[in-house]
Protein backbone atom coordinates (compact mmCIF):
# COMPACT_ATOMS: atom_id res chain seq x y z
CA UNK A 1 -11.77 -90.73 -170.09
CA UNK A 2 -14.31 -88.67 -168.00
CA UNK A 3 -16.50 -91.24 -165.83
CA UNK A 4 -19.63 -89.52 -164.34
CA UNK A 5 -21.43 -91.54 -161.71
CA UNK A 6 -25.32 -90.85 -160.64
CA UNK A 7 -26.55 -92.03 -157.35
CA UNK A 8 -29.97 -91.51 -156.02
CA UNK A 9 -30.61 -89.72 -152.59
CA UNK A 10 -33.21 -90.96 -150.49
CA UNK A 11 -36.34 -90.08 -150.72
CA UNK A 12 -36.66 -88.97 -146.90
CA UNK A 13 -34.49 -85.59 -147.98
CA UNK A 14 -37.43 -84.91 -150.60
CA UNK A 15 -40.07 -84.68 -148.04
CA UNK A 16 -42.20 -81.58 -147.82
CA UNK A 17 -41.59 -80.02 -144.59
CA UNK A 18 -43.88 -77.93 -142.26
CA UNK A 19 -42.48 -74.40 -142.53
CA UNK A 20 -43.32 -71.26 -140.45
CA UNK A 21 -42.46 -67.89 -141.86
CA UNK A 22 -42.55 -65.32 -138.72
CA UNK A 23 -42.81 -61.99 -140.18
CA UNK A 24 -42.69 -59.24 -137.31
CA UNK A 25 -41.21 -56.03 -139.04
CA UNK A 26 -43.47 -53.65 -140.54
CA UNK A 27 -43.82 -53.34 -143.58
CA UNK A 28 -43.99 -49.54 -143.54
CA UNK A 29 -40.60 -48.91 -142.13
CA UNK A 30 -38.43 -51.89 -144.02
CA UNK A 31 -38.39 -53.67 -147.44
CA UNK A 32 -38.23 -57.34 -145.56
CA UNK A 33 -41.58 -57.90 -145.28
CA UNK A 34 -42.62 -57.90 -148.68
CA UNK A 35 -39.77 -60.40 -149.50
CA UNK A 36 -40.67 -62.40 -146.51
CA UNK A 37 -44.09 -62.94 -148.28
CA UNK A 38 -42.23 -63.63 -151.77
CA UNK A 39 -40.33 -66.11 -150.34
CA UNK A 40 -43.45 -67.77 -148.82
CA UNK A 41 -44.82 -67.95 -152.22
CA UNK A 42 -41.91 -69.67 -153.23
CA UNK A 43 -41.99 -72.56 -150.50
CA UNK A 44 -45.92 -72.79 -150.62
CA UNK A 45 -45.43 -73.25 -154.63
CA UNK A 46 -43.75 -76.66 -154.44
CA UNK A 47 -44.42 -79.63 -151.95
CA UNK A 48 -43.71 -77.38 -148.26
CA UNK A 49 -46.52 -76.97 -145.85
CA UNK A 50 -46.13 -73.09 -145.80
CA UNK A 51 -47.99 -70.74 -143.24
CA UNK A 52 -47.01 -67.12 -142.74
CA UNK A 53 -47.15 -65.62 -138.98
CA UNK A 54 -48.09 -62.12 -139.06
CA UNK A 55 -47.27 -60.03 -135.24
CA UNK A 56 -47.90 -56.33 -134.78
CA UNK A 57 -47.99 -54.17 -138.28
CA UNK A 58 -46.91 -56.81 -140.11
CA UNK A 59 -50.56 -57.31 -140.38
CA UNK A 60 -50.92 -54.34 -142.46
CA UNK A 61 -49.77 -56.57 -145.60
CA UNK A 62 -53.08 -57.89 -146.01
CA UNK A 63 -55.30 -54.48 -145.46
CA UNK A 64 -57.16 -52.77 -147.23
CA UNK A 65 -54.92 -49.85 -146.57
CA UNK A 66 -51.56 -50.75 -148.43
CA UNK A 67 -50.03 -47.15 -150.16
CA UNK A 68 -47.61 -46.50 -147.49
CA UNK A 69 -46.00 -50.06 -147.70
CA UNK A 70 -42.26 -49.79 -149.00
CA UNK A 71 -42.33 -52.74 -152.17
CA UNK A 72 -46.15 -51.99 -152.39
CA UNK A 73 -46.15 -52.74 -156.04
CA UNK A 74 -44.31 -56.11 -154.99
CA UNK A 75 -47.07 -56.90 -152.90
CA UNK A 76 -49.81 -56.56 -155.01
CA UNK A 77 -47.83 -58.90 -157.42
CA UNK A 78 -47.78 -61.67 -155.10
CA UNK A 79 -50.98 -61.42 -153.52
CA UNK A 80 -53.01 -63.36 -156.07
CA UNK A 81 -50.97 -65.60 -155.96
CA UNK A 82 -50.66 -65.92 -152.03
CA UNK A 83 -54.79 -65.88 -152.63
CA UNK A 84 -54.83 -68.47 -155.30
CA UNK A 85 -52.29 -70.92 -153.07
CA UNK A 86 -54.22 -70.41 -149.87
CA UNK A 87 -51.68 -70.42 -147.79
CA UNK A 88 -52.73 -69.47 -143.87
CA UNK A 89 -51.72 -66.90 -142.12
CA UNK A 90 -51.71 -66.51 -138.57
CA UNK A 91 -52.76 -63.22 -136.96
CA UNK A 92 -52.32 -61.98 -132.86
CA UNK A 93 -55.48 -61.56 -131.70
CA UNK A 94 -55.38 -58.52 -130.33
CA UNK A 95 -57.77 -55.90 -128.75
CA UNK A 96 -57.35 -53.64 -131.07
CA UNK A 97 -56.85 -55.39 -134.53
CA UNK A 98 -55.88 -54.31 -137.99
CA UNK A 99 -58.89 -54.46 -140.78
CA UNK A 100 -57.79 -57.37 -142.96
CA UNK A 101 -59.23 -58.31 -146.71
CA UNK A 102 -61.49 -61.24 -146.36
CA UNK A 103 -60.11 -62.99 -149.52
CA UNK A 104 -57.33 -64.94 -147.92
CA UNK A 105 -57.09 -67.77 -145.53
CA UNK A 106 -56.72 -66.16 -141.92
CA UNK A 107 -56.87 -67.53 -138.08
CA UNK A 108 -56.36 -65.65 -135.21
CA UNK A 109 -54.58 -66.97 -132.02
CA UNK A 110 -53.06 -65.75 -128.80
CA UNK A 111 -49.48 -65.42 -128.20
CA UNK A 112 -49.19 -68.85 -126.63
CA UNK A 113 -50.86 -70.39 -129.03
CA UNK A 114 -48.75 -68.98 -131.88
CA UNK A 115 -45.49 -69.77 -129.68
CA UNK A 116 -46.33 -73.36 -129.53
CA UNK A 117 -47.83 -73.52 -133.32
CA UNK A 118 -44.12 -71.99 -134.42
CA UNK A 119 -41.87 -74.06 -132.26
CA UNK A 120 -43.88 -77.61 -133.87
CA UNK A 121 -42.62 -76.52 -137.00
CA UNK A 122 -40.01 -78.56 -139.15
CA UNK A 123 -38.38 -74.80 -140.08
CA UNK A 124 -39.21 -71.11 -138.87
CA UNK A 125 -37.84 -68.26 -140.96
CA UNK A 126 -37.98 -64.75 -138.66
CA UNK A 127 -38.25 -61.41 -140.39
């Protein structure tokens, strides 16, 4: 006869954990990107702390200017979403910086700043 024993894990592997997605590619010249933000969606959409890093073009995933983004239709999927979950992202501040849409949560910080903020983190995920 078939026996099938349940045990409970603790809760301590249920806790939400502080995750960093780093997304650095741009989003013009490869499809991971656009799946690094789906994925985000995913995390921020149950119990993880969930902010997106955005360096150098990657920026261009939340301007105005989006038609030459490879998975564009993806991307305006997932933005309302991303919108509607306010998750943060994280921006260089730069000189010379990328328009953004004002609708979602954004802070910009220097490179140290973003260094340390990624490093406190429970998880990173680099794209």
């Amino acid at each position: 006869m078939l026996v099938i024993h349940f045990c409970r894990l603790p809760n301590h592997l249920f806790m939400a954990k502080n995750i960093a997605i780093v997304i650095q590619e741009d989003p013009r010249k490869s499809h991971r990107p656009v799946e690094a933000l789906r994925i985000a969606v995913g995390l921020a959409s149950g119990s993880h702390v969930t902010t997106v890093v955005l360096l150098g073009e990657a920026v261009r995933l939340l301007g105005d200017e989006t038609d030459d983004i490879l998975d564009v239709e993806i991307l305006e999927k997932y933005l309302p979403a991303i919108e509607q979950l306010e998750i943060l992202f994280i921006l260089q501040d730069t000189p010379e910086q990328i328009p953004v849409r004002d609708e979602f949560s954004i802070r910009r910080e220097t490179d140290e700043t973003i260094g340390s903020f990624v490093r406190s983190m429970d998880c990173a995920l680099v794209f």
